[in-house]
Protein backbone atom coordinates (compact mmCIF):
# COMPACT_ATOMS: atom_id res chain seq x y z
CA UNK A 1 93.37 86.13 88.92
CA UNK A 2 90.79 88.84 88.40
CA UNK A 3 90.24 89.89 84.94
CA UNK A 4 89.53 93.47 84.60
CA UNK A 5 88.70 93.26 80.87
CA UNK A 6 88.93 92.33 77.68
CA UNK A 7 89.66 94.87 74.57
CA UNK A 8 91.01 93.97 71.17
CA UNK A 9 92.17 90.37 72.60
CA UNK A 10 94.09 91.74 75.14
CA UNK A 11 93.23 90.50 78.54
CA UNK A 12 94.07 93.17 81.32
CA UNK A 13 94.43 90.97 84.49
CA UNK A 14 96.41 91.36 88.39
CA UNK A 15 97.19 88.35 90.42
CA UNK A 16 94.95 87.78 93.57
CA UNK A 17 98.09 87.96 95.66
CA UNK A 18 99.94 91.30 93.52
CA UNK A 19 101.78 93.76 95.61
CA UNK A 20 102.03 97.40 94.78
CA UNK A 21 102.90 99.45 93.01
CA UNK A 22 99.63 99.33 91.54
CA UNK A 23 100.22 97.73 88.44
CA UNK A 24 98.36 95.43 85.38
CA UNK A 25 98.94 92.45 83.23
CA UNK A 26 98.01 92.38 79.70
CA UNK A 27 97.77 88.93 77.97
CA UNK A 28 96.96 87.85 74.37
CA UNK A 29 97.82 84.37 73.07
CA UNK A 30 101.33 83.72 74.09
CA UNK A 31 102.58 86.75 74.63
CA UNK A 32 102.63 88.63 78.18
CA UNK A 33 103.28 92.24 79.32
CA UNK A 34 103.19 93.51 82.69
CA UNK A 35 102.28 97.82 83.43
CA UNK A 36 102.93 100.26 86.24
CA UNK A 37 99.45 102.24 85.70
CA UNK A 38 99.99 105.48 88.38
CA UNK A 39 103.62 106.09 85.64
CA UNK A 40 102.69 103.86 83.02
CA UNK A 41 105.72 102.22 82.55
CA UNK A 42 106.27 98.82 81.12
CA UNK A 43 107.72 96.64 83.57
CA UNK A 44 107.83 93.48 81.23
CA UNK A 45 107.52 92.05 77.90
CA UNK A 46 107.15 88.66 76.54
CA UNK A 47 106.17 88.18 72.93
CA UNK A 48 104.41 91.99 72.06
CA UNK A 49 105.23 93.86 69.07
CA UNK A 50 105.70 97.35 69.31
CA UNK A 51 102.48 98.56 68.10
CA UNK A 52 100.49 96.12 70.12
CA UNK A 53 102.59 98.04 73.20
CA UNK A 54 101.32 101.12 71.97
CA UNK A 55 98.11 99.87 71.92
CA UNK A 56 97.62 98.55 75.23
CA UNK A 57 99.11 101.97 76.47
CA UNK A 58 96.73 103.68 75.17
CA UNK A 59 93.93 101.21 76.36
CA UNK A 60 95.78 101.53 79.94
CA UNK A 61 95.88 105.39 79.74
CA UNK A 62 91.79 105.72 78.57
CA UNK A 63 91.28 102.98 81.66
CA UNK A 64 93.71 103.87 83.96
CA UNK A 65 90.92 105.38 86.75
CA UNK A 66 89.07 101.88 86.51
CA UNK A 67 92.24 99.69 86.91
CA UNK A 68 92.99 101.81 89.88
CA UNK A 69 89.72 101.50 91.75
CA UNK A 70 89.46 97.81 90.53
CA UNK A 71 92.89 97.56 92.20
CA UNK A 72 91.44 99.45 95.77
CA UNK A 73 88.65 97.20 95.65
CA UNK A 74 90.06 93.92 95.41
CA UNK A 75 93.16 94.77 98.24
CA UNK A 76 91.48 97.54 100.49
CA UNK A 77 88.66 95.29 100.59
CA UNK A 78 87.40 94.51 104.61
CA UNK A 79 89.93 97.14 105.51
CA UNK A 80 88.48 99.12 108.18
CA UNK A 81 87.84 103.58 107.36
C-alpha cells in the first residue's frame, strides 16, 4: 500500500490493487476514512471527528494535483502512449 504522505498524523495511502474512481485513504491511529479526490467526497468514515474531516479535506484539496499524478503513476505505469 503506497503511502503518499504523512501530515498532522494522518497517513494519506491507496491500495496497490485500488480501482477508480481515483480516490485516497487517510489513516490515523484507529480511525479510517476513505476520499473521492476529482469531487472530494467522503466515501467512508471510521472513527474521525468532524474537525479532523475538515482537516484532511483541506489537506486533500491543497494536495489534490499530487494524489492524482501519484495515482497515474502507480496504475498507468508500463502502459504503452
Amino acid at each position: 500500500m503506497p503511502t503518499l504522505f504523512i501530515l498532522l498524523g494522518f497517513r494519506f495511502f491507496f491500495w496497490s490493487n485500488d480501482h477508480e474512481p481515483v480516490h485516497v485513504h487517510i489513516s490515523k491511529g484507529d480511525a479510517e476514512a476513505k476520499y473521492n479526490v476529482h469531487d472530494l467526497e467522503l466515501v467512508e468514515n471510521f472513527g474521525f471527528k468532524k474537525s479532523e474531516l475538515k482537516m484532511i479535506e483541506s489537506i486533500i484539496e491543497e494536495n489534490q494535483d499530487i494524489i492524482i499524478e501519484r495515482w497515474n503513476e502507480f496504475f498507468k505505469k508500463g502502459e504503452k502512449k
